[in-house]
PDB file of N, CA and C in Angstrom:
ATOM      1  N   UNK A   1       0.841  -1.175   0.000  1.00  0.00           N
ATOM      2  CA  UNK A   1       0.000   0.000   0.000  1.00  0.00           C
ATOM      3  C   UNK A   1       0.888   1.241   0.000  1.00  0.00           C
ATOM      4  N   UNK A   2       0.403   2.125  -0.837  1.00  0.00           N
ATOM      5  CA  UNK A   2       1.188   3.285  -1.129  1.00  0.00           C
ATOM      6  C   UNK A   2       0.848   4.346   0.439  1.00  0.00           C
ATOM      7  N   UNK A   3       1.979   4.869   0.446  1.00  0.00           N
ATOM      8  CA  UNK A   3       1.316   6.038   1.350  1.00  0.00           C
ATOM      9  C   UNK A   3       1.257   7.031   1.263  1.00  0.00           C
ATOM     10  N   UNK A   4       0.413   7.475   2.058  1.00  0.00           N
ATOM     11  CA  UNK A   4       0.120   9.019   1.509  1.00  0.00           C
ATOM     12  C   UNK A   4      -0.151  10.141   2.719  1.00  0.00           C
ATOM     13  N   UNK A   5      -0.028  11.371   2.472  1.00  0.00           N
ATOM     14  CA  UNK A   5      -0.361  12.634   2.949  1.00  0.00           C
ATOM     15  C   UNK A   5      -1.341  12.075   3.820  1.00  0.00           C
ATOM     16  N   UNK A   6      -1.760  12.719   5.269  1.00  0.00           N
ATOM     17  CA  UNK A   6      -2.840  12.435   6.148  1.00  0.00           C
ATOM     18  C   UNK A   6      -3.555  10.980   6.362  1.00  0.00           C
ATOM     19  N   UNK A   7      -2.322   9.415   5.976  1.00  0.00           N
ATOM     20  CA  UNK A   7      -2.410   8.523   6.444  1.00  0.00           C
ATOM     21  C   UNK A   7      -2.176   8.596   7.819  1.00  0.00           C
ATOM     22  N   UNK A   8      -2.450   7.600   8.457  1.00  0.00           N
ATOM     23  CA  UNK A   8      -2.473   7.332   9.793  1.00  0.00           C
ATOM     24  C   UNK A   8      -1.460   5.592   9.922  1.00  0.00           C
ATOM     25  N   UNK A   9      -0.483   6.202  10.464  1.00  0.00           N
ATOM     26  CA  UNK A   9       1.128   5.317  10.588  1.00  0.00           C
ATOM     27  C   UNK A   9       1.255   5.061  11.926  1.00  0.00           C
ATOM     28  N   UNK A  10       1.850   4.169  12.431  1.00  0.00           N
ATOM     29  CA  UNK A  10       2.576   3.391  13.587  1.00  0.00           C
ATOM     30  C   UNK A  10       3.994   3.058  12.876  1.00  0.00           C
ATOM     31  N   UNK A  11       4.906   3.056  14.284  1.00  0.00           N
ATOM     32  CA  UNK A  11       6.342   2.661  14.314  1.00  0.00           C
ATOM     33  C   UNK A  11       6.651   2.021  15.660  1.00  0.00           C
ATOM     34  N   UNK A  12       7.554   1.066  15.646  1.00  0.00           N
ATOM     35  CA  UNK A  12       8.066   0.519  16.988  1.00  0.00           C
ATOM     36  C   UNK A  12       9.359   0.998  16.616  1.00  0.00           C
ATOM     37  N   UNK A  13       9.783   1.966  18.196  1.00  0.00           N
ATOM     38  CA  UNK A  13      10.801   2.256  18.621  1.00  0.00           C
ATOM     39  C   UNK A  13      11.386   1.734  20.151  1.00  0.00           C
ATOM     40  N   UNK A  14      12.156   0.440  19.968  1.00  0.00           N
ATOM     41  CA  UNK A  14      12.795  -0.154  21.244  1.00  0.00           C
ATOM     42  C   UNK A  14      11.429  -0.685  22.283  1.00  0.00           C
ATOM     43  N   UNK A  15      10.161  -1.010  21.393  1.00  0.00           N
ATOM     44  CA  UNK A  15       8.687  -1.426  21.927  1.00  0.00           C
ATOM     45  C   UNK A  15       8.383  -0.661  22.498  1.00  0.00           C
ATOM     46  N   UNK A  16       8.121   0.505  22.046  1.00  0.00           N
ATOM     47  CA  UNK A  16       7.408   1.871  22.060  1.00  0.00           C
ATOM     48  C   UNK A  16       6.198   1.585  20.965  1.00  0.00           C
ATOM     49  N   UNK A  17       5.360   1.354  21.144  1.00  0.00           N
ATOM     50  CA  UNK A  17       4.331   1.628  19.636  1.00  0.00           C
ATOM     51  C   UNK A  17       3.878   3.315  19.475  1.00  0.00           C
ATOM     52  N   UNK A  18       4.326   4.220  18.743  1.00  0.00           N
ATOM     53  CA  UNK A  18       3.746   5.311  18.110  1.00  0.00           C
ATOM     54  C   UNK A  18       3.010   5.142  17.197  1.00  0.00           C
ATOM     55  N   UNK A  19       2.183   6.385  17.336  1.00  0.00           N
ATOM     56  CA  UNK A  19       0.781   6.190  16.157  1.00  0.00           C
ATOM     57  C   UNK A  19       1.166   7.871  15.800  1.00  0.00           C
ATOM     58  N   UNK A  20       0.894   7.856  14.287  1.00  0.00           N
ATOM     59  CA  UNK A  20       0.832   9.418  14.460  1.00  0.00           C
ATOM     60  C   UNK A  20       0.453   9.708  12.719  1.00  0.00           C
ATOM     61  N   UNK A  21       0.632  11.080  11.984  1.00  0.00           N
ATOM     62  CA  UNK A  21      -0.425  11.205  10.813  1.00  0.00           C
ATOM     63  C   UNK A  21       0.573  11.639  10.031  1.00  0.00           C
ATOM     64  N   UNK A  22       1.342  10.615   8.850  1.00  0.00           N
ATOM     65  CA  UNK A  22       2.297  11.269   8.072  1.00  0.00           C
ATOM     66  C   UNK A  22       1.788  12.657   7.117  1.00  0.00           C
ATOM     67  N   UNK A  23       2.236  13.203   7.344  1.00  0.00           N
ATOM     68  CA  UNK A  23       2.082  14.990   6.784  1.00  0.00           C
ATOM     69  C   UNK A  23       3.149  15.411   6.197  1.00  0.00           C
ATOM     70  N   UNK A  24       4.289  14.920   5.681  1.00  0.00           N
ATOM     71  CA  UNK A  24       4.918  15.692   4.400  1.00  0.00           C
ATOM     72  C   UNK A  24       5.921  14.259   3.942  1.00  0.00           C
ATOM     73  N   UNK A  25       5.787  14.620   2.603  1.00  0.00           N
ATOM     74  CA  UNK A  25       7.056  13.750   1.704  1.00  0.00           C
ATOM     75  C   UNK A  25       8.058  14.296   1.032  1.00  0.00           C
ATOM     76  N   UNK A  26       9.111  13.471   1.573  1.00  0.00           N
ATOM     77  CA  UNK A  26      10.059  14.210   0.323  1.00  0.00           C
ATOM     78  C   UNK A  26      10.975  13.065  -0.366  1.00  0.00           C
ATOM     79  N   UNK A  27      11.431  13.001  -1.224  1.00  0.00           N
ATOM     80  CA  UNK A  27      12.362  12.157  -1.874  1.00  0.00           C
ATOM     81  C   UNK A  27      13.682  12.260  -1.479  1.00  0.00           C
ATOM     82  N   UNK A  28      14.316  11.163  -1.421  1.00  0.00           N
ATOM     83  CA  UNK A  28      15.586  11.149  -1.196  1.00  0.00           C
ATOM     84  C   UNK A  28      16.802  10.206  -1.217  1.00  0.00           C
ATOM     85  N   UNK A  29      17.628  10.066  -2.068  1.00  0.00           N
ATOM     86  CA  UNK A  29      18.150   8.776  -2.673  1.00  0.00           C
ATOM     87  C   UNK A  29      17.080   7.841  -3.367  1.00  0.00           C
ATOM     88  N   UNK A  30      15.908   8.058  -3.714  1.00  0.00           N
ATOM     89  CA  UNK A  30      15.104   6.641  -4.429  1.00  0.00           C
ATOM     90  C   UNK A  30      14.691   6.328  -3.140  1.00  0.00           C
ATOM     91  N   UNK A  31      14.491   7.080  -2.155  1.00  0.00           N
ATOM     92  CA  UNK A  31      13.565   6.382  -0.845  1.00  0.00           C
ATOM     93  C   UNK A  31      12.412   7.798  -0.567  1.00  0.00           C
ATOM     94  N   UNK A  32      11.386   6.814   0.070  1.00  0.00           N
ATOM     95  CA  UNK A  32      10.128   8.112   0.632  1.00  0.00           C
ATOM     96  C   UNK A  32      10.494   8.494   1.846  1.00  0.00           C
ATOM     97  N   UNK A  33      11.136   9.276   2.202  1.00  0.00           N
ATOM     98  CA  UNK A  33      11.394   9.913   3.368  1.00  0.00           C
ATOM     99  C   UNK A  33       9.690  10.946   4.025  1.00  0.00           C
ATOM    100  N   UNK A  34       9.322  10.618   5.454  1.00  0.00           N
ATOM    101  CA  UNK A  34       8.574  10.985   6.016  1.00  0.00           C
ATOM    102  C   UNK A  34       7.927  11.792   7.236  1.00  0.00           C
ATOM    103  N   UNK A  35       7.423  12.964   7.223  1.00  0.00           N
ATOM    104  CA  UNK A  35       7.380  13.437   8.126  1.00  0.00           C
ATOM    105  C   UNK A  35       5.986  13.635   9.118  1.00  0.00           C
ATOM    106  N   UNK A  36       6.450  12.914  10.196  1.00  0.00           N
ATOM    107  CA  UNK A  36       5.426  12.696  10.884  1.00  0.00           C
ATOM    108  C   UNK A  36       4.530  13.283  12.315  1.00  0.00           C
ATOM    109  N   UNK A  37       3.248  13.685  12.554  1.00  0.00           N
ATOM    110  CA  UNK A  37       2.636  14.395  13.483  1.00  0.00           C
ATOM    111  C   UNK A  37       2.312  13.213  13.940  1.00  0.00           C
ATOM    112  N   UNK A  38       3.005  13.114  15.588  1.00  0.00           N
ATOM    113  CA  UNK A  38       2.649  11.940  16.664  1.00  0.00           C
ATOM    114  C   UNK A  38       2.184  12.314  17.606  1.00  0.00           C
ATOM    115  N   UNK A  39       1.231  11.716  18.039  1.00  0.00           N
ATOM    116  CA  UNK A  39       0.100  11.711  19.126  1.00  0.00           C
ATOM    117  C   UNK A  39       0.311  10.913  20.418  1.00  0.00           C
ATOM    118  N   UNK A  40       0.054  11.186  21.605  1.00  0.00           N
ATOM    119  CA  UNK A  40       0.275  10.423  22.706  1.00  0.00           C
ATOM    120  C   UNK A  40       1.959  10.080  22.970  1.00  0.00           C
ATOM    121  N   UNK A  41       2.796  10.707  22.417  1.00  0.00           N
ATOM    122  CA  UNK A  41       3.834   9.976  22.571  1.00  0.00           C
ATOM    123  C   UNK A  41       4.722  10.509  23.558  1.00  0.00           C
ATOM    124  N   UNK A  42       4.019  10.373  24.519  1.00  0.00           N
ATOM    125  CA  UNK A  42       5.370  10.513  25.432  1.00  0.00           C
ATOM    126  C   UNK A  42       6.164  10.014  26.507  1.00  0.00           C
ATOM    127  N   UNK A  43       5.832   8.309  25.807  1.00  0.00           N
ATOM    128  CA  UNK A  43       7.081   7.510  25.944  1.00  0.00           C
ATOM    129  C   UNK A  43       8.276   7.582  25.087  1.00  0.00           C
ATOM    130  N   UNK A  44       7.918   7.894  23.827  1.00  0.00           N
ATOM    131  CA  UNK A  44       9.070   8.248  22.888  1.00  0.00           C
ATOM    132  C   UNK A  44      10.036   9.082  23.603  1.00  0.00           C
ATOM    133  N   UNK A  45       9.024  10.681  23.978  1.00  0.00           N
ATOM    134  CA  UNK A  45       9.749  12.117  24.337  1.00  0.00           C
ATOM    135  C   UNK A  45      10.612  11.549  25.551  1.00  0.00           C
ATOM    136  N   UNK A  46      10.360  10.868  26.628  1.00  0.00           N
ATOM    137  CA  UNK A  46      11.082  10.609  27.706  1.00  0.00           C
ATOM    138  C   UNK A  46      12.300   9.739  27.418  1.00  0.00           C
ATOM    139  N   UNK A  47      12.218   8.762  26.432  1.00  0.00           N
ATOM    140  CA  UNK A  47      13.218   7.815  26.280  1.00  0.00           C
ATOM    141  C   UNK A  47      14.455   8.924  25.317  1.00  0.00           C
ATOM    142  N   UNK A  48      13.800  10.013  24.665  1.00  0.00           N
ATOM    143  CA  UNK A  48      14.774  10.699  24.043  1.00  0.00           C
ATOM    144  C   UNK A  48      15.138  11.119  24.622  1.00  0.00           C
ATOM    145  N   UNK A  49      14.883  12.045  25.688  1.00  0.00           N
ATOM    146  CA  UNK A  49      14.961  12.768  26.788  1.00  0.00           C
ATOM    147  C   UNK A  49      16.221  11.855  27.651  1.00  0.00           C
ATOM    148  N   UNK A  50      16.266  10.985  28.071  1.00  0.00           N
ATOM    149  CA  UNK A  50      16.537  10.181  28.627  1.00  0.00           C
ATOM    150  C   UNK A  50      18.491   9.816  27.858  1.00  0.00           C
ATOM    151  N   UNK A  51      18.071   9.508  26.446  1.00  0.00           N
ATOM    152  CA  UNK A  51      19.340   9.630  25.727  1.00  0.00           C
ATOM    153  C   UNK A  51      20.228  10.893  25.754  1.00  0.00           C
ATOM    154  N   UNK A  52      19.235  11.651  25.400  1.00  0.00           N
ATOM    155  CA  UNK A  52      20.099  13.155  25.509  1.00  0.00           C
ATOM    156  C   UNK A  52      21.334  13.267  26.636  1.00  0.00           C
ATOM    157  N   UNK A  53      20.553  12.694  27.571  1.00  0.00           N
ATOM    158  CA  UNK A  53      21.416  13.596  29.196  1.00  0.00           C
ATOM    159  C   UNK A  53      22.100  12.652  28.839  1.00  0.00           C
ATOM    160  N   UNK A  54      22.068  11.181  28.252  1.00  0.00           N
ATOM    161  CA  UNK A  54      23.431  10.176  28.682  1.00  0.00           C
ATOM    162  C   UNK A  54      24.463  10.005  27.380  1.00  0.00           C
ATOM    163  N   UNK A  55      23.811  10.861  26.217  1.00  0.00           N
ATOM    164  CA  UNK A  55      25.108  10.772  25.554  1.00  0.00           C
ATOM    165  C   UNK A  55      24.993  12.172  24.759  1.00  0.00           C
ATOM    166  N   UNK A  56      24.835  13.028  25.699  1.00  0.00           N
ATOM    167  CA  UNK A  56      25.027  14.434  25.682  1.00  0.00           C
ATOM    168  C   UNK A  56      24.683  14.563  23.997  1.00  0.00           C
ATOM    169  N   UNK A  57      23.630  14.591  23.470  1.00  0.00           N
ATOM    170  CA  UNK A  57      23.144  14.707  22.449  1.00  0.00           C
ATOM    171  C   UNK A  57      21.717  14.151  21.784  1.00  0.00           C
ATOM    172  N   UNK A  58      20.926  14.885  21.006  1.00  0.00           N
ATOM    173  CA  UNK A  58      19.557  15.081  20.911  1.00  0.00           C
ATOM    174  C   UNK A  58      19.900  14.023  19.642  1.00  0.00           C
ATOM    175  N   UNK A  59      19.165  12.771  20.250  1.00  0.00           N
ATOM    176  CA  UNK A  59      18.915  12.046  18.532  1.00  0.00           C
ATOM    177  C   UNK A  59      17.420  11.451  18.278  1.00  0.00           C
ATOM    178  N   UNK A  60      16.558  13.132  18.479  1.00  0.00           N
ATOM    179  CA  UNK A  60      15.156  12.644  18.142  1.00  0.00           C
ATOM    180  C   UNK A  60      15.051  12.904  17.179  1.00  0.00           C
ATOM    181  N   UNK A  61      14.334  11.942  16.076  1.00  0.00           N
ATOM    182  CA  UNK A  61      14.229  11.646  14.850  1.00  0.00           C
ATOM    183  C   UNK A  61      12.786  12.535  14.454  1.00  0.00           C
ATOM    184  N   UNK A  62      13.106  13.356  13.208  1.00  0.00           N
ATOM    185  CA  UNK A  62      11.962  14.517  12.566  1.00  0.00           C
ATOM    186  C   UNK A  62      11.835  13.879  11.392  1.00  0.00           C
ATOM    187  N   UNK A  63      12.227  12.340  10.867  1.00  0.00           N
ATOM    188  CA  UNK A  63      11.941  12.474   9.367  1.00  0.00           C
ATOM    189  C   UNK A  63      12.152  10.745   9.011  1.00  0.00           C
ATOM    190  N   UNK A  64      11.400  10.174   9.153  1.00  0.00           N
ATOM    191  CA  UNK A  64      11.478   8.440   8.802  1.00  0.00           C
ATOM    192  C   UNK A  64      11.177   7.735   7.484  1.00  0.00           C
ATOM    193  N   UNK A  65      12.284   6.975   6.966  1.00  0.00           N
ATOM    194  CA  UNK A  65      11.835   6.465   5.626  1.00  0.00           C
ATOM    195  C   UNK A  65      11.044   5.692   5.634  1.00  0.00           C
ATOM    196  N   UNK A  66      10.527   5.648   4.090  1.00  0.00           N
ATOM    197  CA  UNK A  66       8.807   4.818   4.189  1.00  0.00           C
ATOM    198  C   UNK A  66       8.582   3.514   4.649  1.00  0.00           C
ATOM    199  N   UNK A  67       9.878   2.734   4.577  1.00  0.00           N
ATOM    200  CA  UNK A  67      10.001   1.310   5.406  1.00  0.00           C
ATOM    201  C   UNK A  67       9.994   1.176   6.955  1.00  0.00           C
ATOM    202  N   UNK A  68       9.982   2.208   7.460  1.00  0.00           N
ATOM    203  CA  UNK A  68      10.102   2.357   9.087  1.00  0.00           C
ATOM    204  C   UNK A  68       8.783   2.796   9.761  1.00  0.00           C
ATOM    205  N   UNK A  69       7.759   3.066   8.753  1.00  0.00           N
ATOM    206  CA  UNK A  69       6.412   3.522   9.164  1.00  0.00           C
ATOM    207  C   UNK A  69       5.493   1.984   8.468  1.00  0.00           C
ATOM    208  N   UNK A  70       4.107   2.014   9.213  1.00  0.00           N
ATOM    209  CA  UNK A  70       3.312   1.393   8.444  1.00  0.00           C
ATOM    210  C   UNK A  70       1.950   2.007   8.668  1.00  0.00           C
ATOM    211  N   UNK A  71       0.971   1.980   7.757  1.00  0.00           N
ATOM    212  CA  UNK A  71      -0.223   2.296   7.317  1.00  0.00           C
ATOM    213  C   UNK A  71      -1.074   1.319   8.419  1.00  0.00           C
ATOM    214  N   UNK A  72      -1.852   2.338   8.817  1.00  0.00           N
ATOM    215  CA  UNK A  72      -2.828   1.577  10.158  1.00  0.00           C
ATOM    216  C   UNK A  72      -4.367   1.786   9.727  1.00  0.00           C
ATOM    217  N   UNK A  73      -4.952   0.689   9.444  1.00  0.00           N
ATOM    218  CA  UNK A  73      -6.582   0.809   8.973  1.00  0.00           C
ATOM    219  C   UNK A  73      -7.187   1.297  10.554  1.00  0.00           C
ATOM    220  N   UNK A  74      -7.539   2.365  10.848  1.00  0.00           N
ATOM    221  CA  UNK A  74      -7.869   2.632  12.019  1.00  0.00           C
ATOM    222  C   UNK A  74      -9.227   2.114  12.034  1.00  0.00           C
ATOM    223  N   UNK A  75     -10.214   1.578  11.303  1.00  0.00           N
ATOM    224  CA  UNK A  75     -11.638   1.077  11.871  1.00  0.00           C
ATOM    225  C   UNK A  75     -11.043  -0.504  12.178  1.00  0.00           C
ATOM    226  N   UNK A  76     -10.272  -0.781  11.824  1.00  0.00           N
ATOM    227  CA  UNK A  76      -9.594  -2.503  12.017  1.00  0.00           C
ATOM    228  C   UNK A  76      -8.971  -2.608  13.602  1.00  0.00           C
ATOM    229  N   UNK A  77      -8.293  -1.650  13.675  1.00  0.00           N
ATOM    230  CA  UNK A  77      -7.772  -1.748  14.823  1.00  0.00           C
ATOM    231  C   UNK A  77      -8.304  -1.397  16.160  1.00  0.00           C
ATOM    232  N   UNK A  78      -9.314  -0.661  15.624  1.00  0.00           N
ATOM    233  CA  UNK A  78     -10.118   0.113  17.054  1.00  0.00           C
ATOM    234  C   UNK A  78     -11.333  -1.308  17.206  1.00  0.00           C
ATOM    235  N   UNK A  79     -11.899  -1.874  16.217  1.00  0.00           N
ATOM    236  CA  UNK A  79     -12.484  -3.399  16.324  1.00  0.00           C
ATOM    237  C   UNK A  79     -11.859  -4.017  16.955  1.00  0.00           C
ATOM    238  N   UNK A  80     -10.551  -4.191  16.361  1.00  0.00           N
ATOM    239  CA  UNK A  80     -10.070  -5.717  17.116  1.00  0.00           C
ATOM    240  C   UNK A  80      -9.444  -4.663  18.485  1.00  0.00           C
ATOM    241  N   UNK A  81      -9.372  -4.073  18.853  1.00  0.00           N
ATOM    242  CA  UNK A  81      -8.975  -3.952  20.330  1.00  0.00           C
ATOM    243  C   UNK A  81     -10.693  -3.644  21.042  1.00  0.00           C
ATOM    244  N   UNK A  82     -11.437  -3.676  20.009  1.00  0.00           N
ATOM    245  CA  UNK A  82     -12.829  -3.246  21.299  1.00  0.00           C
ATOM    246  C   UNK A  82     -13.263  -5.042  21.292  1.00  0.00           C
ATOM    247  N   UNK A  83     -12.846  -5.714  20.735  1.00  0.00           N
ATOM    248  CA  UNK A  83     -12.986  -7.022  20.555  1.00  0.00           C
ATOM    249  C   UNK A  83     -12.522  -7.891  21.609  1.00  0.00           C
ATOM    250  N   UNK A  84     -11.081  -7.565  21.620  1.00  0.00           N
ATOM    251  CA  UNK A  84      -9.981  -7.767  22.457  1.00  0.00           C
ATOM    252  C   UNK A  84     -10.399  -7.273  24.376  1.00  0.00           C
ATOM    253  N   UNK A  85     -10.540  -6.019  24.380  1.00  0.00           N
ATOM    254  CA  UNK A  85     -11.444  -5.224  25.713  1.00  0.00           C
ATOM    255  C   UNK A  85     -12.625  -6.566  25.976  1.00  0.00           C
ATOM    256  N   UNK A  86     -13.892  -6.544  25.099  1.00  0.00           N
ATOM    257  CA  UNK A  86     -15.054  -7.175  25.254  1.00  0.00           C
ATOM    258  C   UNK A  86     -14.449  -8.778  25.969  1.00  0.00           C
ATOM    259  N   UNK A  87     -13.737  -9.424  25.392  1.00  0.00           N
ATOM    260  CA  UNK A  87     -13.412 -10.839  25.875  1.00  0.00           C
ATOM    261  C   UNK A  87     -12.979 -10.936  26.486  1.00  0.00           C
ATOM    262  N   UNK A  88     -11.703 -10.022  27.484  1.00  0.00           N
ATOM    263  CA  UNK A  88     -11.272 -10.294  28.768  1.00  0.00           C
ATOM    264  C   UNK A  88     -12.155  -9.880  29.824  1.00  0.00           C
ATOM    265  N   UNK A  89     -13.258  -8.457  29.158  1.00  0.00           N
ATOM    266  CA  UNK A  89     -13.934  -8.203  30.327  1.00  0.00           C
ATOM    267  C   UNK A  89     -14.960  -9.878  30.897  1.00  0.00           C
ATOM    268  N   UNK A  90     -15.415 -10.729  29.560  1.00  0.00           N
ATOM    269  CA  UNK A  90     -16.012 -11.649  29.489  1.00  0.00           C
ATOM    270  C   UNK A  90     -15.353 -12.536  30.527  1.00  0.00           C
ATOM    271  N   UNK A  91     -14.217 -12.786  29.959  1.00  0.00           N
ATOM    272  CA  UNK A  91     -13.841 -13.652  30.970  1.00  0.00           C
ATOM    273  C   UNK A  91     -13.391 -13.797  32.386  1.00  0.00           C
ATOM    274  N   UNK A  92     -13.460 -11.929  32.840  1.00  0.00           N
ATOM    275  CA  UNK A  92     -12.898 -11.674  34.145  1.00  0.00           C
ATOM    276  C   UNK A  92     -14.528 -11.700  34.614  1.00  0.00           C
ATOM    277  N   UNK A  93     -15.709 -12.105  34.278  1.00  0.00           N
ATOM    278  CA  UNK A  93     -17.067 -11.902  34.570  1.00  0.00           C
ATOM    279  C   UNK A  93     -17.225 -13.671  34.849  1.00  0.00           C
ATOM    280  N   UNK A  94     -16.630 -14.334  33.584  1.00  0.00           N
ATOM    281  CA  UNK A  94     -17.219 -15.813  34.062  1.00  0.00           C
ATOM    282  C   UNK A  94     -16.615 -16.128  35.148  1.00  0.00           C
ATOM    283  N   UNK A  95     -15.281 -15.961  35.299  1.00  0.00           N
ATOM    284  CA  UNK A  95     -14.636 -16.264  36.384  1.00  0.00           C
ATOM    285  C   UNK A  95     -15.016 -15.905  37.672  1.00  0.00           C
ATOM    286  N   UNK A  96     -15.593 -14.432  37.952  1.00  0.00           N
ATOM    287  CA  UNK A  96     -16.319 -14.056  38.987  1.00  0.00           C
ATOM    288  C   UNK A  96     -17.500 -14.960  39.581  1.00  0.00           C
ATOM    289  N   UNK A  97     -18.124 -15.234  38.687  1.00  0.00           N
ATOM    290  CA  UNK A  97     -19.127 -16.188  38.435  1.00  0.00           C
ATOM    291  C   UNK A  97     -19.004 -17.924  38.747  1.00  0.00           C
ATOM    292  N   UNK A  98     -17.735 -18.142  38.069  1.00  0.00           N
ATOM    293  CA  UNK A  98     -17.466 -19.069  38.850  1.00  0.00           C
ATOM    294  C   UNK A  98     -17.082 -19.646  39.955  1.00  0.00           C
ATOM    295  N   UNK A  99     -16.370 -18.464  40.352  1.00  0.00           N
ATOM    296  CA  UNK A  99     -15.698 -18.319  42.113  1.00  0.00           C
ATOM    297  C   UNK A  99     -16.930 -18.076  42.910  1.00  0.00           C
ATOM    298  N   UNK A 100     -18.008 -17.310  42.634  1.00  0.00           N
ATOM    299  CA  UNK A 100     -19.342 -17.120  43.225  1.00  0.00           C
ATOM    300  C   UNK A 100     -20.071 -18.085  43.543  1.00  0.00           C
ATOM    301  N   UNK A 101     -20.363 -19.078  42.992  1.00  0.00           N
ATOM    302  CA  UNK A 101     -20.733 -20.584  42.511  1.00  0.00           C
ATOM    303  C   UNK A 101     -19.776 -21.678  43.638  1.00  0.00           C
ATOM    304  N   UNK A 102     -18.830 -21.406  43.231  1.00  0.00           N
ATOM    305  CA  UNK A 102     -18.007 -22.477  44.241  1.00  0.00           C
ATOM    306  C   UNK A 102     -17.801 -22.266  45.611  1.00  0.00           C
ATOM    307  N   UNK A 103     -18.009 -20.963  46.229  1.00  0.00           N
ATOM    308  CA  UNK A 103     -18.594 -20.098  47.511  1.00  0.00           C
ATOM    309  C   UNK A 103     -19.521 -20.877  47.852  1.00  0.00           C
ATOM    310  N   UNK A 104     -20.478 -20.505  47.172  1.00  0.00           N
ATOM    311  CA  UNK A 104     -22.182 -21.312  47.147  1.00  0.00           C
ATOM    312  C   UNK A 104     -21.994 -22.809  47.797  1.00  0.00           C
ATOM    313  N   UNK A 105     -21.467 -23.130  47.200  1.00  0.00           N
ATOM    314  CA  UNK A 105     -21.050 -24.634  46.998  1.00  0.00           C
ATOM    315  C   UNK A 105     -20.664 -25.414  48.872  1.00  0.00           C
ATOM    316  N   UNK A 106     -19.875 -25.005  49.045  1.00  0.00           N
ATOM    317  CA  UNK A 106     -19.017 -25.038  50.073  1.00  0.00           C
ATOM    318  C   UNK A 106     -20.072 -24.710  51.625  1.00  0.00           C
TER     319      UNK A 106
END
């Protein structure tokens, strides 16, 4: 899938998951170089933060090639995690249920 202007991208950095809205392209060597508006991220900001003070230098990244991002169907993912939510709540309910039951029991 091609990407484009005001897609919606994820990256793992050191199992960091960022989500954020690629907003500019530019070419460079025969690669899509990308620039990206990230949201929620400030596990990223701290872990950079974090590098800075220990090797006395800023290596937060403003510009990722197109292989380091991927395209996120956001109605897919917000399903399968309300999917994901729904079945543990399920099963932290049967279990209640079953411990309730075996109370009874006794």
């Amino acid at each position: 899938m091609r990407m484009k202007v005001n897609d919606i991208v994820f990256q793992e950095y050191q199992g960091i998951r960022r989500f954020g809205v690629a907003i500019e392209k530019e070419m460079k060597d025969g690669w899509a170089w990308w620039k990206v508006r990230w949201f929620s991220d400030e596990l990223y900001e701290r872990a950079m933060a974090e590098l800075k003070r220990l090797r006395n230098k800023d290596l937060t990244r403003h510009e990722y090639r197109v292989d380091e991002l991927k395209v996120v169907d956001p109605n897919r993912e917000l399903t399968a995690l309300c999917e994901c939510i729904s079945f543990v709540e399920s099963q932290k309910q049967r279990k209640m249920r079953d411990e309730r039951q075996q109370t009874n029991l006794l």
